[in-house]
N, C-alpha and C. Protein backbone atom coordinates (compact mmCIF):
# COMPACT_ATOMS: atom_id res chain seq x y z
N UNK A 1 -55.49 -45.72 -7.46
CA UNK A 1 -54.54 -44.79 -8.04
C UNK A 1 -53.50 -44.37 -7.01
N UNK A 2 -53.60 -44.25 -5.55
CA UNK A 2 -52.91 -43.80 -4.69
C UNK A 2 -51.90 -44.85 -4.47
N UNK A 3 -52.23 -46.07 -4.62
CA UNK A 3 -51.34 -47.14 -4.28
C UNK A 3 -50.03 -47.25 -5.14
N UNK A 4 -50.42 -46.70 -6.63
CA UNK A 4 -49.70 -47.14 -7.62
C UNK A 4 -48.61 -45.71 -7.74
N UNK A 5 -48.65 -44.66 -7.16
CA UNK A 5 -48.37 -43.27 -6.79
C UNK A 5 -46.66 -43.84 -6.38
N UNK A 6 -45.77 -42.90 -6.98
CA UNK A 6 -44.36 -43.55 -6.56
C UNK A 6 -43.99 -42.27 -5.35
N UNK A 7 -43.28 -42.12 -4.24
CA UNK A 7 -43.04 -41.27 -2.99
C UNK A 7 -43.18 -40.47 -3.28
N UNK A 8 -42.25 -39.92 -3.95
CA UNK A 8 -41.45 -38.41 -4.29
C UNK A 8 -43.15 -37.87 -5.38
N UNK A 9 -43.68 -38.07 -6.00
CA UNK A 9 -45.49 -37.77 -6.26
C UNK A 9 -45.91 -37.93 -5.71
N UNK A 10 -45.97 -38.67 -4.50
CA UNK A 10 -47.08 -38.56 -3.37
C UNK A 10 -47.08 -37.51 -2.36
N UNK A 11 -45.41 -37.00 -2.47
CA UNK A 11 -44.84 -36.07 -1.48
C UNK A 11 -45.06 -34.95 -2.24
N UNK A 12 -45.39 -34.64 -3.46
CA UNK A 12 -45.66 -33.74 -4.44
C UNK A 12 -46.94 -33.15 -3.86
N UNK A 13 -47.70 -34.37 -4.10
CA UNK A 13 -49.53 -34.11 -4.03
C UNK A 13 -49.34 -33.31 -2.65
N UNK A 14 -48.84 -34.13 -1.58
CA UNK A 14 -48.93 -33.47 -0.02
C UNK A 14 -48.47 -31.90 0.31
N UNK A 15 -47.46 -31.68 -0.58
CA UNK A 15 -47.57 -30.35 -0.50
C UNK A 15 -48.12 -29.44 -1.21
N UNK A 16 -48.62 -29.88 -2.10
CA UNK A 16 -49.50 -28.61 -2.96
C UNK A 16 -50.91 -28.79 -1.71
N UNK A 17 -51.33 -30.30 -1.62
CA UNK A 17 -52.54 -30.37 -0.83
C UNK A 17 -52.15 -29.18 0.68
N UNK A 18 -51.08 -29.15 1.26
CA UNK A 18 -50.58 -28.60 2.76
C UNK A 18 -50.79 -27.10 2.06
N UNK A 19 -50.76 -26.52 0.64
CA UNK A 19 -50.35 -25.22 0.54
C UNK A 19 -51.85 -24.80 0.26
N UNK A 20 -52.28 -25.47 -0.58
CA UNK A 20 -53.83 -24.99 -0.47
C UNK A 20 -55.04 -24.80 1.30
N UNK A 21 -54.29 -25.55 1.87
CA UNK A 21 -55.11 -25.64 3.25
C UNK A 21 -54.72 -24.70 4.17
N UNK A 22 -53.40 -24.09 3.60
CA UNK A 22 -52.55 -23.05 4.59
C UNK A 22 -53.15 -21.94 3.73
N UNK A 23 -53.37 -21.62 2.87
CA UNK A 23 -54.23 -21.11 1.64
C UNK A 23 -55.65 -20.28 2.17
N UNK A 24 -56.56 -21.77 2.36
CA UNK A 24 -57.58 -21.69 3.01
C UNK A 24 -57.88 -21.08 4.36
N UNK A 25 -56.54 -21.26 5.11
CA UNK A 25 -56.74 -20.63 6.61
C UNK A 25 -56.20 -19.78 6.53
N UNK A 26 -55.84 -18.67 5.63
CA UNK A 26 -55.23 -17.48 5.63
C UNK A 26 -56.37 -16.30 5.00
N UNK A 27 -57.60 -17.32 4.40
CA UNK A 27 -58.40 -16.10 4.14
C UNK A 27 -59.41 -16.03 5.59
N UNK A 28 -59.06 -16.78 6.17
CA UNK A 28 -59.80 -16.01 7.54
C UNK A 28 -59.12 -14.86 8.06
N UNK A 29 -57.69 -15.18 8.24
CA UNK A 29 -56.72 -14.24 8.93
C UNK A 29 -56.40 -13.19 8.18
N UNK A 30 -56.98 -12.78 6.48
CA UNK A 30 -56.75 -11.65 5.98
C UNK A 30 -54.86 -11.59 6.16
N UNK A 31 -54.00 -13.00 5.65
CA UNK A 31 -52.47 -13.13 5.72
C UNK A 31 -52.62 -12.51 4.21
N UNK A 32 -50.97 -11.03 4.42
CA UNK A 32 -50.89 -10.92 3.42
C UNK A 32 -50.20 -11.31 1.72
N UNK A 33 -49.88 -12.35 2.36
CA UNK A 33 -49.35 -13.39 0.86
C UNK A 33 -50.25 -14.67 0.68
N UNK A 34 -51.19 -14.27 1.22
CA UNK A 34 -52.63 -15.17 0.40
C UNK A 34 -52.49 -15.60 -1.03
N UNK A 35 -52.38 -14.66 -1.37
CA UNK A 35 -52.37 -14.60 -3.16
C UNK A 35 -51.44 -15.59 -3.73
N UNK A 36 -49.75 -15.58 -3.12
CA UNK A 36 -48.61 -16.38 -3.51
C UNK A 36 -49.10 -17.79 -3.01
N UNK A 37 -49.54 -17.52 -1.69
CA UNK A 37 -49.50 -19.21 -1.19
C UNK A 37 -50.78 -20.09 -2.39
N UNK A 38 -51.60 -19.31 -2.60
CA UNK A 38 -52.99 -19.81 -3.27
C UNK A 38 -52.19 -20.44 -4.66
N UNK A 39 -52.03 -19.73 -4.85
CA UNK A 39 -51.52 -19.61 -6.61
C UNK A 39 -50.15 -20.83 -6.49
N UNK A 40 -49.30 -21.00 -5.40
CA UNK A 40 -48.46 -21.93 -5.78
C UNK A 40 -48.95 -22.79 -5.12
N UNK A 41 -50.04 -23.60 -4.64
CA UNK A 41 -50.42 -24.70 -4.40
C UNK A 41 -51.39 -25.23 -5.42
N UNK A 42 -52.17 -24.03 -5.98
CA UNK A 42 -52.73 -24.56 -7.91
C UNK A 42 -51.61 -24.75 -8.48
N UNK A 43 -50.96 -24.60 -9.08
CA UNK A 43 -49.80 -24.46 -9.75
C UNK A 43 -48.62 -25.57 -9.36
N UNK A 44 -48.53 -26.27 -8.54
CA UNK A 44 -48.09 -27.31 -7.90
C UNK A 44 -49.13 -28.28 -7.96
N UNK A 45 -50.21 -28.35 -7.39
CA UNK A 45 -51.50 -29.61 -7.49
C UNK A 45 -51.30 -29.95 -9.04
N UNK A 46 -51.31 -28.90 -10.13
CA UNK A 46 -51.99 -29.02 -11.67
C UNK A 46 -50.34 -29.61 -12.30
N UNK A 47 -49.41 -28.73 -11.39
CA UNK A 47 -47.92 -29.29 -12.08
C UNK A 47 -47.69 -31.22 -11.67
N UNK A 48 -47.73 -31.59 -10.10
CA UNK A 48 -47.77 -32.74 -9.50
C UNK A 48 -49.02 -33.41 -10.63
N UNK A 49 -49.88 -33.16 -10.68
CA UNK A 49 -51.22 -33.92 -12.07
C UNK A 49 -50.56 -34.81 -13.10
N UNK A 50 -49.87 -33.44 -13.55
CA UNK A 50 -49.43 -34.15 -15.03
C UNK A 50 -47.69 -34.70 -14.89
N UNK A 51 -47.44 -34.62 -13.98
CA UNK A 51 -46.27 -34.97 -13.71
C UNK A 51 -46.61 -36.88 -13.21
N UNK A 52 -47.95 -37.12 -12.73
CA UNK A 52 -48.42 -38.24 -12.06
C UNK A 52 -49.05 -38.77 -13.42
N UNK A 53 -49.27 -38.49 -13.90
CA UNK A 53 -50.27 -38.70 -15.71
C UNK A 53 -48.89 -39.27 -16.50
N UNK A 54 -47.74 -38.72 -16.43
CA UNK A 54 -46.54 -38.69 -17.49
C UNK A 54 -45.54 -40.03 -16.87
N UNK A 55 -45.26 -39.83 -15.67
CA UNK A 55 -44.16 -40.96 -14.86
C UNK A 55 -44.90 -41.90 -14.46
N UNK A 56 -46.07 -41.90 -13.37
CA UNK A 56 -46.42 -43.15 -12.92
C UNK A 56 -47.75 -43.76 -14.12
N UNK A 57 -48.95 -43.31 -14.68
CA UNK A 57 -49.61 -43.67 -15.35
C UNK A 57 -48.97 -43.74 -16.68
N UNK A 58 -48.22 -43.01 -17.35
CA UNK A 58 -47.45 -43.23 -18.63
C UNK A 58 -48.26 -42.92 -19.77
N UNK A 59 -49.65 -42.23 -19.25
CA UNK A 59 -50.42 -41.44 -20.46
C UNK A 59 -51.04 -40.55 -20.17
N UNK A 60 -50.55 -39.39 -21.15
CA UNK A 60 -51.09 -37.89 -20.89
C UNK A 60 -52.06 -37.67 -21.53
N UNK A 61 -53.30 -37.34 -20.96
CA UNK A 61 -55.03 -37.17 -21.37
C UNK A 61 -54.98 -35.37 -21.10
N UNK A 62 -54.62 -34.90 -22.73
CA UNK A 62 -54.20 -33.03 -21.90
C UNK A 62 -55.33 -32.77 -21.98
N UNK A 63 -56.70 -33.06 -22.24
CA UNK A 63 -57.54 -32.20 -21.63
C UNK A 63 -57.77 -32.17 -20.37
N UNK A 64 -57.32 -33.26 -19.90
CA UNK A 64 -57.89 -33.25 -18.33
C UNK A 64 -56.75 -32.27 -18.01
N UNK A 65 -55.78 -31.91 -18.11
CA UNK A 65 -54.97 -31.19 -17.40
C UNK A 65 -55.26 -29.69 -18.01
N UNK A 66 -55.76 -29.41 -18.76
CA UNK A 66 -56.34 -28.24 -19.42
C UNK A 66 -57.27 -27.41 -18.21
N UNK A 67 -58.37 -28.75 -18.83
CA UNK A 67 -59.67 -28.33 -17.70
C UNK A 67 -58.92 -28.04 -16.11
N UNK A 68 -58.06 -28.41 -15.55
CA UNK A 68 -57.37 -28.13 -14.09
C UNK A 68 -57.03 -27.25 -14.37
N UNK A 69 -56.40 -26.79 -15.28
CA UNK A 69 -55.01 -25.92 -15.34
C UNK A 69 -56.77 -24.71 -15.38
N UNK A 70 -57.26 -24.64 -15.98
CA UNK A 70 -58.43 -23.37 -16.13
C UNK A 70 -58.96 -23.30 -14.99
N UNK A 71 -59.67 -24.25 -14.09
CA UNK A 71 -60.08 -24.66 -12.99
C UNK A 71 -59.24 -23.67 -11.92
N UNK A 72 -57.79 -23.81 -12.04
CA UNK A 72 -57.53 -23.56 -11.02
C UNK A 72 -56.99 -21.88 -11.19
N UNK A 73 -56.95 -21.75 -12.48
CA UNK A 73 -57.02 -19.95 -12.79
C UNK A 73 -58.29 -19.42 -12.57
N UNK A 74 -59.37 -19.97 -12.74
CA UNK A 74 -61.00 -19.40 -12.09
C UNK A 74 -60.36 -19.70 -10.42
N UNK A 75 -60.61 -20.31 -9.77
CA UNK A 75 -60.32 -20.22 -8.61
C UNK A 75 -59.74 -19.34 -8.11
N UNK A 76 -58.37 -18.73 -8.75
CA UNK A 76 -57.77 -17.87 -8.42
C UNK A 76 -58.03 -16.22 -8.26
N UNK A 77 -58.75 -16.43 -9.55
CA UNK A 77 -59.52 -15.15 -9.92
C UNK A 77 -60.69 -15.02 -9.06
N UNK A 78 -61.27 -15.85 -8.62
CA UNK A 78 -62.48 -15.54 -7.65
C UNK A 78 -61.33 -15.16 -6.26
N UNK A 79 -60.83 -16.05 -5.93
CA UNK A 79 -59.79 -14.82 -4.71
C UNK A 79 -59.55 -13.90 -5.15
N UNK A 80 -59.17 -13.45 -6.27
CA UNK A 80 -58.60 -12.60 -6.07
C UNK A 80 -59.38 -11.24 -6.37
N UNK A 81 -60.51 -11.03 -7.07
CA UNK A 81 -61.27 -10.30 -6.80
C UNK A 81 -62.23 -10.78 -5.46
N UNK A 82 -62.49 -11.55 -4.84
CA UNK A 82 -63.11 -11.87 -3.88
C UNK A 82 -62.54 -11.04 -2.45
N UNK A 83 -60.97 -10.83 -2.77
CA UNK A 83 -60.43 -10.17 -1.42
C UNK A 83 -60.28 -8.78 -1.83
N UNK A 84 -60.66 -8.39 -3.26
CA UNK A 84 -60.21 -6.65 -3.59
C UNK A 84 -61.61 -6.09 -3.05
């Protein structure tokens, strides 16, 4: 699947992947825009998904992007009561 990935989606994936990991190292440091960085690297990963489902694969399976898109609102919600 990565091979068949056209740049500009691969450069997609890399930064939602770079925002979630900057994400991740900010709940050590208690950074206070945790919340923004978290939330726009779900929100970018789940947007880059179906954006990779629609242009390079050419078929949209919306549950799978459902189940992410929920996936990554639980996630969020566990930060975000996790840091209150």
């Amino acid at each position: 699947m990565v091979v068949r990935r056209k740049p500009w989606v691969a450069f997609l994936f890399m930064i939602a992947a770079a925002l979630l990991m900057i994400a991740f190292a900010a709940f050590i440091g208690n950074f206070p825009y945790l919340r923004v960085i978290l939330a726009s690297g779900l929100v970018l990963a789940s947007a880059t998904s179906l954006i990779n489902a629609y242009v390079v694969l050419g078929k949209v399976v919306w549950r799978h992007h459902i189940i992410r898109a929920v996936c990554g609102v639980a996630i969020f919600l566990l930060a975000h009561f996790g840091l209150a």
